[in-house]
N, C-alpha and C. Protein backbone atom coordinates (compact mmCIF):
# COMPACT_ATOMS: atom_id res chain seq x y z
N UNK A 1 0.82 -1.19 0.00
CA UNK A 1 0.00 0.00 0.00
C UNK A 1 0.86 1.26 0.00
N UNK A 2 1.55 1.13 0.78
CA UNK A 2 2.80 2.04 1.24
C UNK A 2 3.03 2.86 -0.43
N UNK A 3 3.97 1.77 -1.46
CA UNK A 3 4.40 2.09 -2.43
C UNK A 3 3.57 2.35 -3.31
N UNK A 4 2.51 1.58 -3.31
CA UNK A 4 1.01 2.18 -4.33
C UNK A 4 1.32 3.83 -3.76
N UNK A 5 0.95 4.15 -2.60
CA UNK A 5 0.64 5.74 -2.51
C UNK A 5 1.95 6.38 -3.04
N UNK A 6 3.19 6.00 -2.77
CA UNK A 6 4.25 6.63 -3.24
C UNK A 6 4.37 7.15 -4.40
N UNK A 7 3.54 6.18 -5.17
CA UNK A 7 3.48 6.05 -6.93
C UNK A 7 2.49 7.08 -7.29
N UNK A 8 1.73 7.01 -6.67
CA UNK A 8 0.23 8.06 -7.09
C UNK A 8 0.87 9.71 -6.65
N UNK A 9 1.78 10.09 -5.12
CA UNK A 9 2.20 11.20 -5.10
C UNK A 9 3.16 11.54 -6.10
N UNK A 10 4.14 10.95 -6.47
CA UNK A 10 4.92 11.21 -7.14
C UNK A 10 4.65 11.51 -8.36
N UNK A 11 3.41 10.59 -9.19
CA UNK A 11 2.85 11.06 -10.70
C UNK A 11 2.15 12.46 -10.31
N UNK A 12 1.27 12.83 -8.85
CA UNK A 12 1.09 13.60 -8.89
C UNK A 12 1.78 15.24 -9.34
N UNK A 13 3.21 14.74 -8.47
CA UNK A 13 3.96 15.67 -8.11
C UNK A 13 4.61 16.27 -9.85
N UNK A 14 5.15 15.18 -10.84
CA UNK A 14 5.44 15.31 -11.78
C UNK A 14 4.55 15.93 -12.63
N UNK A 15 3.44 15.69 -12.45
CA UNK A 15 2.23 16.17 -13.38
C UNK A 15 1.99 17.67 -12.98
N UNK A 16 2.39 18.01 -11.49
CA UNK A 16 1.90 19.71 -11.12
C UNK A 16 3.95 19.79 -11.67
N UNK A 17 4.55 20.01 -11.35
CA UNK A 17 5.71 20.22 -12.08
C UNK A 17 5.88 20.73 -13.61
N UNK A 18 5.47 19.92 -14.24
CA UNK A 18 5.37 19.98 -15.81
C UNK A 18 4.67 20.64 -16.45
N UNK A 19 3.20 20.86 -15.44
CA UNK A 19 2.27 22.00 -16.28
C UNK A 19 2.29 23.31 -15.43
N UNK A 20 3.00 23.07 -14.68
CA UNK A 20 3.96 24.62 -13.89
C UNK A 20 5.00 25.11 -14.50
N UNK A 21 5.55 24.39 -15.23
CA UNK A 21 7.17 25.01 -15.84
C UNK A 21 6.83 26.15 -17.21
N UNK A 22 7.16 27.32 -17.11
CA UNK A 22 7.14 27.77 -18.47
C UNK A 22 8.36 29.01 -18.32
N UNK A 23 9.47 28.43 -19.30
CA UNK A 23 10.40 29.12 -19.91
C UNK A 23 10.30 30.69 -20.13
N UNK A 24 9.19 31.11 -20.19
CA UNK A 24 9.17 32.31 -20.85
C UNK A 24 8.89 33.13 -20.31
N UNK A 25 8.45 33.08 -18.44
CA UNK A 25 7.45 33.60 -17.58
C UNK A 25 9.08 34.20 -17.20
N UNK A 26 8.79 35.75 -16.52
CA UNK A 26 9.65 36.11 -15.36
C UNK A 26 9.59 36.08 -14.13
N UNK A 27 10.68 35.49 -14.22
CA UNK A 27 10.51 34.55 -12.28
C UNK A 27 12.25 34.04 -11.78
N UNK A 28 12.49 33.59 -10.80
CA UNK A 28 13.03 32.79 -10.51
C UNK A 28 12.63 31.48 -9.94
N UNK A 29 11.70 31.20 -9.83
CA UNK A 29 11.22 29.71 -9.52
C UNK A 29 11.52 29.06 -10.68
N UNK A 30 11.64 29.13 -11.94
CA UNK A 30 11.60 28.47 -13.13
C UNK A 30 13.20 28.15 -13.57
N UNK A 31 14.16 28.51 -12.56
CA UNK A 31 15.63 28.84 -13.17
C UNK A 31 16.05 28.49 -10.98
N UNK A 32 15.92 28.13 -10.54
CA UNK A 32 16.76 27.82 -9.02
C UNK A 32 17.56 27.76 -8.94
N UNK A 33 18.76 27.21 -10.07
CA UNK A 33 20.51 27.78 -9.85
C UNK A 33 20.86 28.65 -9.44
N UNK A 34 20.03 29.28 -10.13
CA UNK A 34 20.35 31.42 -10.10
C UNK A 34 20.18 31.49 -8.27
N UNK A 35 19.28 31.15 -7.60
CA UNK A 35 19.39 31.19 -6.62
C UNK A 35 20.64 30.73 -5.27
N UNK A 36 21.31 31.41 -5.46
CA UNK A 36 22.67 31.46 -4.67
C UNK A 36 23.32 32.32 -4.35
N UNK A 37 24.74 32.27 -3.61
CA UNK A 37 25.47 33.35 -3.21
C UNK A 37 26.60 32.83 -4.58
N UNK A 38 27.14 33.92 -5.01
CA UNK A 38 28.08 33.64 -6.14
C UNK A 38 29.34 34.76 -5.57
N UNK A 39 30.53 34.12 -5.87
CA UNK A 39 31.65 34.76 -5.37
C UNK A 39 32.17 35.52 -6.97
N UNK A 40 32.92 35.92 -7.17
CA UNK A 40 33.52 36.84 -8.32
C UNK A 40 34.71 36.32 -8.31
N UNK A 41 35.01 35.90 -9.62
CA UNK A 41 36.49 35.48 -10.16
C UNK A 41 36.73 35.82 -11.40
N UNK A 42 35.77 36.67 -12.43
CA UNK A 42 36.49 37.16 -13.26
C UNK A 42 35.83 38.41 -13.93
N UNK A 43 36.58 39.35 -14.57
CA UNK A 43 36.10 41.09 -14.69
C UNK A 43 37.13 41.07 -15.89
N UNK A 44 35.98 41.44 -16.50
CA UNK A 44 36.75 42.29 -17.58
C UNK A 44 35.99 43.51 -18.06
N UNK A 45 36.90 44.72 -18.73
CA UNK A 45 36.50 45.94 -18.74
C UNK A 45 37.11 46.41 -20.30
N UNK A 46 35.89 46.63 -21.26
CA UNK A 46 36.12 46.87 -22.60
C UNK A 46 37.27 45.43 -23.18
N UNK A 47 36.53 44.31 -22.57
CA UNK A 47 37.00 42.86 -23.17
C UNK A 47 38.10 42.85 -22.94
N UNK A 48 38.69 43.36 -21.58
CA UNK A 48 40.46 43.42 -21.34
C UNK A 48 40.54 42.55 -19.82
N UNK A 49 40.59 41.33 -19.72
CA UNK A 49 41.14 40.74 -18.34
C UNK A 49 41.70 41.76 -17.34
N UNK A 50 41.02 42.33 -16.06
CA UNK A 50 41.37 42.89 -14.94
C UNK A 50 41.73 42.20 -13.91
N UNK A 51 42.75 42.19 -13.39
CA UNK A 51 43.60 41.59 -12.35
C UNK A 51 42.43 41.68 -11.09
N UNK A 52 42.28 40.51 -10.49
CA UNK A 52 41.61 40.19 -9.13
C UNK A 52 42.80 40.35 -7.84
N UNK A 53 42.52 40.75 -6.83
CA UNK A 53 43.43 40.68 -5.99
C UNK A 53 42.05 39.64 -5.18
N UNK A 54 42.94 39.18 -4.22
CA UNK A 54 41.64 38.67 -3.22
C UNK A 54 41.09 39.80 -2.41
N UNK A 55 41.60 40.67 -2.37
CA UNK A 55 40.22 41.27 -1.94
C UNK A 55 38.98 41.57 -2.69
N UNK A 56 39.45 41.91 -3.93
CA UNK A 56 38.13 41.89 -4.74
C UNK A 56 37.94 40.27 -5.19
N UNK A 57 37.92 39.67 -5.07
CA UNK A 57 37.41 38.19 -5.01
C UNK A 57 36.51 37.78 -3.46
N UNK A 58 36.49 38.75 -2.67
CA UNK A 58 35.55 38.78 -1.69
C UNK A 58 34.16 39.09 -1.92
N UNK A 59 33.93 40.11 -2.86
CA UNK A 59 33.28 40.45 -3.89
C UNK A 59 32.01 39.44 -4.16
N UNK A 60 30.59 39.65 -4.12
CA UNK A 60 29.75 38.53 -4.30
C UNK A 60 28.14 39.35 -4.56
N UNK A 61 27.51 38.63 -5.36
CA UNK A 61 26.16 38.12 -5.20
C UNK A 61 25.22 37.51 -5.08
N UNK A 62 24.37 37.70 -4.40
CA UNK A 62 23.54 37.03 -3.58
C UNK A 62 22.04 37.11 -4.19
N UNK A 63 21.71 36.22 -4.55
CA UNK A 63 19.90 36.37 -4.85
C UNK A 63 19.01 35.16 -4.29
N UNK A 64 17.85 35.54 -3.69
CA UNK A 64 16.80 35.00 -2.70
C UNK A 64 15.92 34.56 -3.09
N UNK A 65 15.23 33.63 -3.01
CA UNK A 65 14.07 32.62 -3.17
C UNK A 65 12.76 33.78 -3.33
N UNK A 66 12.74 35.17 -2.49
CA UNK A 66 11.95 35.92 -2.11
C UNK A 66 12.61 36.98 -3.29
N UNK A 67 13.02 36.88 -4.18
CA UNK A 67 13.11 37.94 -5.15
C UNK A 67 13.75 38.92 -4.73
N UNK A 68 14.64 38.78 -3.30
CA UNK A 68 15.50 39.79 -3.10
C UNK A 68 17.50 39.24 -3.27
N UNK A 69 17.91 40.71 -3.68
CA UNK A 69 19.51 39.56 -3.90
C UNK A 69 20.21 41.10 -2.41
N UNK A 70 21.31 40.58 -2.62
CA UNK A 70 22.60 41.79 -1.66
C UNK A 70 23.67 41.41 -2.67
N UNK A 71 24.61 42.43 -2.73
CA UNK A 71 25.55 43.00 -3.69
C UNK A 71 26.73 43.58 -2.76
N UNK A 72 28.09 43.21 -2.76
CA UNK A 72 28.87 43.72 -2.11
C UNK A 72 30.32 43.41 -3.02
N UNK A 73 30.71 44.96 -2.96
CA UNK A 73 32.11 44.88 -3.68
C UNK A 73 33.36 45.29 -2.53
N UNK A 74 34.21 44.66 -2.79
CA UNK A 74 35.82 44.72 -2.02
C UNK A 74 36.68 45.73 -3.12
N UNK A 75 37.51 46.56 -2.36
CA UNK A 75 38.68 46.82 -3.44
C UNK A 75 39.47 47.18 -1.78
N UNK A 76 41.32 47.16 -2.04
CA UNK A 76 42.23 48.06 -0.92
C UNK A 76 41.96 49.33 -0.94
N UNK A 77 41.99 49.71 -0.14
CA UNK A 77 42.32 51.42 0.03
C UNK A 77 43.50 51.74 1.21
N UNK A 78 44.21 52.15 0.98
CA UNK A 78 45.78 52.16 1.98
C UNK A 78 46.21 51.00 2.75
N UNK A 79 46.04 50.01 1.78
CA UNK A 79 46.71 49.00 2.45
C UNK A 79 45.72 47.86 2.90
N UNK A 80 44.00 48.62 2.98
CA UNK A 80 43.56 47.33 3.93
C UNK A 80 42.62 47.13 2.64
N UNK A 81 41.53 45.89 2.62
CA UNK A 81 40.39 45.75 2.11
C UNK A 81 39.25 45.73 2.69
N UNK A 82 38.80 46.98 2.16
CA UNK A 82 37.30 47.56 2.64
C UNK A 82 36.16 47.04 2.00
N UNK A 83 35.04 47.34 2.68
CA UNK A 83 33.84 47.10 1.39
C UNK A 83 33.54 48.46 1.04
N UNK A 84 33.73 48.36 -0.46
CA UNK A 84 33.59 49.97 -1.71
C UNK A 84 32.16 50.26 -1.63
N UNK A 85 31.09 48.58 -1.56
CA UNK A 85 29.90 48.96 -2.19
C UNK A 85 28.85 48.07 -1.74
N UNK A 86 27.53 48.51 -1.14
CA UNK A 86 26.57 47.57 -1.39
C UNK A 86 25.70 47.95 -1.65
N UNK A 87 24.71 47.03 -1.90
CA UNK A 87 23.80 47.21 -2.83
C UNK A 87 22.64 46.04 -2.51
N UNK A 88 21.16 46.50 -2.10
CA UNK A 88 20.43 45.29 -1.54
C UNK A 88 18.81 45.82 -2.25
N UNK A 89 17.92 44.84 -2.68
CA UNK A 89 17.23 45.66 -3.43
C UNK A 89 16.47 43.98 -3.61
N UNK A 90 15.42 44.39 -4.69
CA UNK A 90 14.81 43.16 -5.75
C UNK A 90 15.27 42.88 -7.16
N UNK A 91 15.28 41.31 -7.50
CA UNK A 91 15.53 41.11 -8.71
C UNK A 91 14.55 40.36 -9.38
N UNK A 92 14.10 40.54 -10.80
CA UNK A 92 13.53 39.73 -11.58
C UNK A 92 14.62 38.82 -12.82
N UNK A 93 14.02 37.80 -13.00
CA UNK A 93 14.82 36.92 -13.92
C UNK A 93 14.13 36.97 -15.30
N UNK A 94 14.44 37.38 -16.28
CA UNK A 94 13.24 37.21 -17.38
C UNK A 94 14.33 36.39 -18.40
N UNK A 95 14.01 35.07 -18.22
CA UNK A 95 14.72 34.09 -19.06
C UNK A 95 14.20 34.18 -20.71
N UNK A 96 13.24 34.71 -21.11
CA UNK A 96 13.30 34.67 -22.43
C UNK A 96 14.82 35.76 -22.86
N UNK A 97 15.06 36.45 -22.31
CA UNK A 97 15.99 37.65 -22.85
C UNK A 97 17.12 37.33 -22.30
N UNK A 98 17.61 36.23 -21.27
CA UNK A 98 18.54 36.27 -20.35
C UNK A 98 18.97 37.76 -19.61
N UNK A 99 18.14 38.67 -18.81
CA UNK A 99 18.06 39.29 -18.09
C UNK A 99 18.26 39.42 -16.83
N UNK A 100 18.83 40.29 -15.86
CA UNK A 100 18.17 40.20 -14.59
C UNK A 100 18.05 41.63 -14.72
N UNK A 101 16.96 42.27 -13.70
CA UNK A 101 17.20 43.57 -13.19
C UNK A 101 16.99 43.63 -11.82
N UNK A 102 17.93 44.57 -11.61
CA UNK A 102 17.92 44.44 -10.00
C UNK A 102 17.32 46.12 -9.77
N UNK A 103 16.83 46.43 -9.13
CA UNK A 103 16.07 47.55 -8.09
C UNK A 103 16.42 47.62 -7.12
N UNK A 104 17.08 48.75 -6.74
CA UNK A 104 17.52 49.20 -4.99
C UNK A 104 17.70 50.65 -5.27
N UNK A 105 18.24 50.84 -3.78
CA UNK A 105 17.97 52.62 -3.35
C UNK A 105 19.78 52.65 -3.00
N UNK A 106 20.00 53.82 -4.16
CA UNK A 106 21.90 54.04 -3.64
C UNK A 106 21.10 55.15 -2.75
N UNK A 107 22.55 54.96 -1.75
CA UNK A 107 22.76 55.95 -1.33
C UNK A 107 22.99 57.59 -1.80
N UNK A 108 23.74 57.53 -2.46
CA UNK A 108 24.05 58.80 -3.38
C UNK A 108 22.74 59.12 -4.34
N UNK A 109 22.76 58.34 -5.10
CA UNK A 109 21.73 58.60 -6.11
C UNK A 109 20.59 58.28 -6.52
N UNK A 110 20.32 57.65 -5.22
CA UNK A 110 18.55 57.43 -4.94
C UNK A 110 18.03 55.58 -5.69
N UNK A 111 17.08 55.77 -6.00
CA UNK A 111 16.81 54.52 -6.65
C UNK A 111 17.41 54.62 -8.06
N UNK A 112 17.50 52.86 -8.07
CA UNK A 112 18.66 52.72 -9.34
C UNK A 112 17.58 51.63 -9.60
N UNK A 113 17.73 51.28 -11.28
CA UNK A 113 17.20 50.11 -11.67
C UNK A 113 18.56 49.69 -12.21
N UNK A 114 19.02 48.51 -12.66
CA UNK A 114 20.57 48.09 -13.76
C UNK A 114 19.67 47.17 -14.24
N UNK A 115 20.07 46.82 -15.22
CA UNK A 115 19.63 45.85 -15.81
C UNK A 115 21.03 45.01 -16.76
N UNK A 116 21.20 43.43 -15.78
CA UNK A 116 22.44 42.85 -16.47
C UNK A 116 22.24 41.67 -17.66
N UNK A 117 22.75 42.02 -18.68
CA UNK A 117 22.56 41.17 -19.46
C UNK A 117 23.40 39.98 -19.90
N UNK A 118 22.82 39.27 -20.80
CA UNK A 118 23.59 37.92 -21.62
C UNK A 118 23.27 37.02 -20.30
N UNK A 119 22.70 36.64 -19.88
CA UNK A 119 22.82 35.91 -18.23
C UNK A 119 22.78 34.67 -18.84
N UNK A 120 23.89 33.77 -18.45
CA UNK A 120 23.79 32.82 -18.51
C UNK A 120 24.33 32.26 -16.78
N UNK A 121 23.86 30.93 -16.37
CA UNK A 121 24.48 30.34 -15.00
C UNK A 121 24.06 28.96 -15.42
N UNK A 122 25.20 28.12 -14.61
CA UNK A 122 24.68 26.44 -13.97
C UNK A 122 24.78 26.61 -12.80
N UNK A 123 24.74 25.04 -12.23
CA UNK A 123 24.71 24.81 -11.12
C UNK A 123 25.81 25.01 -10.50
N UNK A 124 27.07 25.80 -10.98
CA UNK A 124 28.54 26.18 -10.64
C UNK A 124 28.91 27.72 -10.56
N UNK A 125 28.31 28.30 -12.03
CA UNK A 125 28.75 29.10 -12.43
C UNK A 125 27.77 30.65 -13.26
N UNK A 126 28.06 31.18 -12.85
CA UNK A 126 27.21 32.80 -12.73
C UNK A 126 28.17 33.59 -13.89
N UNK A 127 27.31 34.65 -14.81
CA UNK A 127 28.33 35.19 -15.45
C UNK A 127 27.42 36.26 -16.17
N UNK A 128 27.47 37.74 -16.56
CA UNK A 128 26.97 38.34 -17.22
C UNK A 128 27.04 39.32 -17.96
N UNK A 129 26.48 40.44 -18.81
CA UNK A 129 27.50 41.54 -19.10
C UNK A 129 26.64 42.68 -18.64
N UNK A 130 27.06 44.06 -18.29
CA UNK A 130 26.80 45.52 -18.32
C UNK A 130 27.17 46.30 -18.67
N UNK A 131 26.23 47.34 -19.16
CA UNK A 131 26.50 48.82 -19.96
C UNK A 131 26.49 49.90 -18.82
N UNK A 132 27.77 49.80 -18.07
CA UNK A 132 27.41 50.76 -16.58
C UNK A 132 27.19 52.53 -17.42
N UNK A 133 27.44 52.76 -18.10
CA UNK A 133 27.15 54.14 -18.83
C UNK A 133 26.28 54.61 -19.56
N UNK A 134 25.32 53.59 -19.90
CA UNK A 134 24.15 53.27 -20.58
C UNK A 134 24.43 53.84 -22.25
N UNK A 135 25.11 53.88 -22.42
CA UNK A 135 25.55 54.01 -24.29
C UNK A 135 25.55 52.91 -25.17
N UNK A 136 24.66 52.04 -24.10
CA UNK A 136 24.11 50.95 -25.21
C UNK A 136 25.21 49.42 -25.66
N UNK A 137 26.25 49.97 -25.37
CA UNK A 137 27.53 48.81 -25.29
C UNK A 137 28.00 48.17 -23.55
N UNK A 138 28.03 46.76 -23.78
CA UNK A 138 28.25 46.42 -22.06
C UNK A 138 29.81 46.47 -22.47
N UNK A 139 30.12 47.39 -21.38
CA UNK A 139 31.70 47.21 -21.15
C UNK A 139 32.29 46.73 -19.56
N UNK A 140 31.48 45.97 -19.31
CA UNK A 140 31.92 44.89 -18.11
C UNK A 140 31.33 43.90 -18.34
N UNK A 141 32.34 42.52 -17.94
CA UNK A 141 31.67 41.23 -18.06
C UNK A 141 32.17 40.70 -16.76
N UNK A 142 31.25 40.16 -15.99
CA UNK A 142 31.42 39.01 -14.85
C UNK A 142 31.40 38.28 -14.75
N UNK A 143 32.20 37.02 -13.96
CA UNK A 143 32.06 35.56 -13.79
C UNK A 143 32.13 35.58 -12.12
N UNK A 144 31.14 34.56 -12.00
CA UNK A 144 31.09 33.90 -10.47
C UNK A 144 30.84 32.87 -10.31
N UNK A 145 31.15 32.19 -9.43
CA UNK A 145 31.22 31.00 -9.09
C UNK A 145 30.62 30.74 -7.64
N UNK A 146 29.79 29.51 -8.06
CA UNK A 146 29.00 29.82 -6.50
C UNK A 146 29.89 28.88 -5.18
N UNK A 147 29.38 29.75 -4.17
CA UNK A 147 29.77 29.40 -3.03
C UNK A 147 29.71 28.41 -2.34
């Protein structure tokens, strides 16, 4: 009896699964890799390899089951490694475009939307590009690797 019911939840479970999944919806439920803390191991700036020190390899993002991520950048400043930057806000995933945009409030300059593109990730590896100047060309690309 036991395994009879096992069999009946499980077709259940597959059957709400399958007519739940759609590729095209924006979400992160549909993509759960993405959901992780990802460390930073590689930057490049106008397609030119930028040297990591470990402090900026401290460097990470974070995105939440609840559609919220945190953002924190490392660089030295006289010697020690500080945190330069954070950044805590909401993200949407819109997998037809490989998108994310993230929403938060800078400090300086009030609410920000970014929007990072080319997104691709596995179950390892995080990576994307941005147009931090908005002239329409991404001249930063990221790689991360999750934690």
């Amino acid at each position: 009896m036991k395994t009879k019911k096992s069999i009946i939840t499980l077709s259940f479970l597959i059957i709400i699964s399958c007519s739940s999944s759609n590729d095209d919806e924006t979400t992160t439920e549909t993509k759960p890799n993405l959901v992780n803390k990802w460390s930073l191991t590689v930057w490049k700036l106008n397609n030119v390899n930028q040297t990591l020190t470990s402090c900026d390899k401290q460097g990470y993002i974070q995105f939440n089951t609840n559609g919220t991520f945190e953002r924190k950048d490392y660089n030295f400043s006289n010697g020690n490694c500080i945190l330069e930057g954070e950044d805590n806000g909401k993200y949407t995933y819109n997998s037809s475009n490989h998108k994310i945009t993230l929403n938060f409030v800078d400090n300086t300059d009030g609410p920000q939307t970014e929007i990072l593109n080319n997104v691709e990730f596995t179950t390892s590896k995080l990576n994307y590009s941005w147009d931090e100047d908005g002239n329409g060309t991404d001249e930063h690309y990221l790689e991360y690797t999750k934690n």
